[in-house]
C-alpha atoms as a PDB file:
ATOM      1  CA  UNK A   1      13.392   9.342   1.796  1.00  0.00           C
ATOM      2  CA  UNK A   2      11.264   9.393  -1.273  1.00  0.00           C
ATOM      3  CA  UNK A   3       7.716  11.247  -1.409  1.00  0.00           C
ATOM      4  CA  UNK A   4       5.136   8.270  -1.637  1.00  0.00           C
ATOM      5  CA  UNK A   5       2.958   8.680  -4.378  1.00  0.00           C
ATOM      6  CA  UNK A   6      -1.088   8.358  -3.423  1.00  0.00           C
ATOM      7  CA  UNK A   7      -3.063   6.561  -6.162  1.00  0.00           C
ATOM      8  CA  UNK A   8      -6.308   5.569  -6.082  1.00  0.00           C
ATOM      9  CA  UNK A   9      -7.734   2.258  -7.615  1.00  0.00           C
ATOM     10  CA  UNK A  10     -11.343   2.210  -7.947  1.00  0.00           C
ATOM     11  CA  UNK A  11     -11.489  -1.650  -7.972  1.00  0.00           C
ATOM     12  CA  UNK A  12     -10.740  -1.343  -4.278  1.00  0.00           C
ATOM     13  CA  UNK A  13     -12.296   2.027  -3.622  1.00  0.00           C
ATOM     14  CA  UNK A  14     -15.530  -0.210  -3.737  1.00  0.00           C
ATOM     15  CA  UNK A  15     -14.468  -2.275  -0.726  1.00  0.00           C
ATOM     16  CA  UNK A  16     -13.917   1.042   1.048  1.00  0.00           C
ATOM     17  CA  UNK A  17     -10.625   0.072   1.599  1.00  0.00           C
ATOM     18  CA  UNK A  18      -7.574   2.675   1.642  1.00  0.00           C
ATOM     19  CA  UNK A  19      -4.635   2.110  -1.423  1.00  0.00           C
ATOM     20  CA  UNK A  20      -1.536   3.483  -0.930  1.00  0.00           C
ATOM     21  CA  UNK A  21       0.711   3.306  -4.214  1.00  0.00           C
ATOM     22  CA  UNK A  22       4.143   3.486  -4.265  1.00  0.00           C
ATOM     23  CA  UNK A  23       7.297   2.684  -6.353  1.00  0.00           C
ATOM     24  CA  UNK A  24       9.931   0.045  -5.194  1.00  0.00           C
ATOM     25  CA  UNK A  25      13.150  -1.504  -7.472  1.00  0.00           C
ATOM     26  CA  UNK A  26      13.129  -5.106  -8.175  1.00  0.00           C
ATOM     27  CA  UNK A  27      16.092  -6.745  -8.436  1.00  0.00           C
ATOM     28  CA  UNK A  28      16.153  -8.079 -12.454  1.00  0.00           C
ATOM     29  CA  UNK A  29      15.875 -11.926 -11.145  1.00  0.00           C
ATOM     30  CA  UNK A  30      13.081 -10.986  -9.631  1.00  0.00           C
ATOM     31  CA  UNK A  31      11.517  -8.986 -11.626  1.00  0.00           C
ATOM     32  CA  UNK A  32      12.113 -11.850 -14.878  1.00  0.00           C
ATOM     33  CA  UNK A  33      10.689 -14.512 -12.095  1.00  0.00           C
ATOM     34  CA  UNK A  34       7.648 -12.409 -11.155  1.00  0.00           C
ATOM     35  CA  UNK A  35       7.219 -11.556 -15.415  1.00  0.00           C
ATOM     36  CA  UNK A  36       7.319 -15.258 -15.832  1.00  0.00           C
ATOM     37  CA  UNK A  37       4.914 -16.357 -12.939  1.00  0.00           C
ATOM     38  CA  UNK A  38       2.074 -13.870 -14.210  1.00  0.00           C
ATOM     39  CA  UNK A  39       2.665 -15.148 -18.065  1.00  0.00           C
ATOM     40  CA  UNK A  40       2.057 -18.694 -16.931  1.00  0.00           C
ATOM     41  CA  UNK A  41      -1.218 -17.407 -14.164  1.00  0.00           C
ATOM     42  CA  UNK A  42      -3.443 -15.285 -16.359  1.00  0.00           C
ATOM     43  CA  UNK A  43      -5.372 -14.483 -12.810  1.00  0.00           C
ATOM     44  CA  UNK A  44      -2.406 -12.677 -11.288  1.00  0.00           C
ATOM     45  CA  UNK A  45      -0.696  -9.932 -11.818  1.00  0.00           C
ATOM     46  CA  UNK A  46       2.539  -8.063 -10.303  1.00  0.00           C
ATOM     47  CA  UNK A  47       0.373  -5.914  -7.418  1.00  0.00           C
ATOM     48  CA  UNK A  48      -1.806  -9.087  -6.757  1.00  0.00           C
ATOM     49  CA  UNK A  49       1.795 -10.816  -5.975  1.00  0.00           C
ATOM     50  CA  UNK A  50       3.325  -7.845  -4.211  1.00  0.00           C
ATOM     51  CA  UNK A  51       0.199  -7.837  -2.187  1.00  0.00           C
ATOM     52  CA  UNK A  52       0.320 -11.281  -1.198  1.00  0.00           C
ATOM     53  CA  UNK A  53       3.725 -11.547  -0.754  1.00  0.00           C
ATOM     54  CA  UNK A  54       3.410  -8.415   1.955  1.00  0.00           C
ATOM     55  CA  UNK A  55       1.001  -9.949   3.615  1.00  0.00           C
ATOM     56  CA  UNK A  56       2.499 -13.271   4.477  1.00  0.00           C
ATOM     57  CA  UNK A  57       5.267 -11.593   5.072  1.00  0.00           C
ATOM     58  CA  UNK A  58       3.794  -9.780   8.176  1.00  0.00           C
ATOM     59  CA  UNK A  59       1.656 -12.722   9.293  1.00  0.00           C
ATOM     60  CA  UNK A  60       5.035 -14.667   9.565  1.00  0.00           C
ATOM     61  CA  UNK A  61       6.430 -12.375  11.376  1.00  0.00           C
ATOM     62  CA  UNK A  62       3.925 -12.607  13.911  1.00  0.00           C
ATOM     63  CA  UNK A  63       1.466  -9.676  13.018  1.00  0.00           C
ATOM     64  CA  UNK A  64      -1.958 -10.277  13.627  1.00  0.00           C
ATOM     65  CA  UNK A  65      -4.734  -8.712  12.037  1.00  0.00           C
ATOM     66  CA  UNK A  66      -8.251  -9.359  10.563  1.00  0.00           C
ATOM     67  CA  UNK A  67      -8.025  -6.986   7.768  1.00  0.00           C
ATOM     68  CA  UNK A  68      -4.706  -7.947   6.820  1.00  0.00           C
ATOM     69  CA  UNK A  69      -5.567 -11.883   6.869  1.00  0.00           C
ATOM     70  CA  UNK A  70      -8.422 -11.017   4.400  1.00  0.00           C
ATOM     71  CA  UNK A  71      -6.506  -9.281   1.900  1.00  0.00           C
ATOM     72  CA  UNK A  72      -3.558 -12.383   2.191  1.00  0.00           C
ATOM     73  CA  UNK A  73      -6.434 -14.755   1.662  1.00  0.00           C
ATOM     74  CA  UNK A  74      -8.076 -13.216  -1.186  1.00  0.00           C
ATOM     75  CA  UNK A  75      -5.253 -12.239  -3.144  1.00  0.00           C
ATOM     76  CA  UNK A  76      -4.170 -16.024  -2.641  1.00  0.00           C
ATOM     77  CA  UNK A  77      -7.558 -17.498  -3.248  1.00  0.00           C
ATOM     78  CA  UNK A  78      -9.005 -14.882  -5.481  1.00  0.00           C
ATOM     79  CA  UNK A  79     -12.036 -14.398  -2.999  1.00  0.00           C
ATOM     80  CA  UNK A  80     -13.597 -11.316  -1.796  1.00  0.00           C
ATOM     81  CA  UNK A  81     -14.444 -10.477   1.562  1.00  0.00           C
ATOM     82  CA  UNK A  82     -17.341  -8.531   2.184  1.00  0.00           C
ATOM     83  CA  UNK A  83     -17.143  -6.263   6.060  1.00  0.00           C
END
């Protein structure tokens, strides 16, 4: 398995959150849809989708968690949650 790369973001250091970066292929249709999606919504961008797109993933599948639900909201909703 590949070595995960640590990165962090100050623009969520702030929220004293932990960020965890790592690199993932995209199949080319998806990659063109997501390239498309952020051209036409100025206010996202491709780790604001990923994000989101985790998230509901895990709350579909029946995960439950506060922290989680926040991050799914806000990315969604562009809010911030302060603790």
């Amino acid at each position: 398995m590949q070595e995960l790369n640590y990165r962090e973001n100050s623009q969520f250091l702030n929220h004293k959150d932990e960020v965890i970066s790592f690199k993932c292929e995209l199949q080319e249709n998806l990659q063109k849809a997501m390239k498309e999606f952020v051209e036409e919504h100025p206010n996202w961008d491709q780790y604001r989708i990923l994000q989101a797109a985790i998230a509901g993933f895990l709350m579909q599948k029946g995960f439950q968690n506060r922290d989680l639900t926040r991050l799914y909201i806000g990315n969604m909703f562009s809010m911030n949650f302060k603790d």
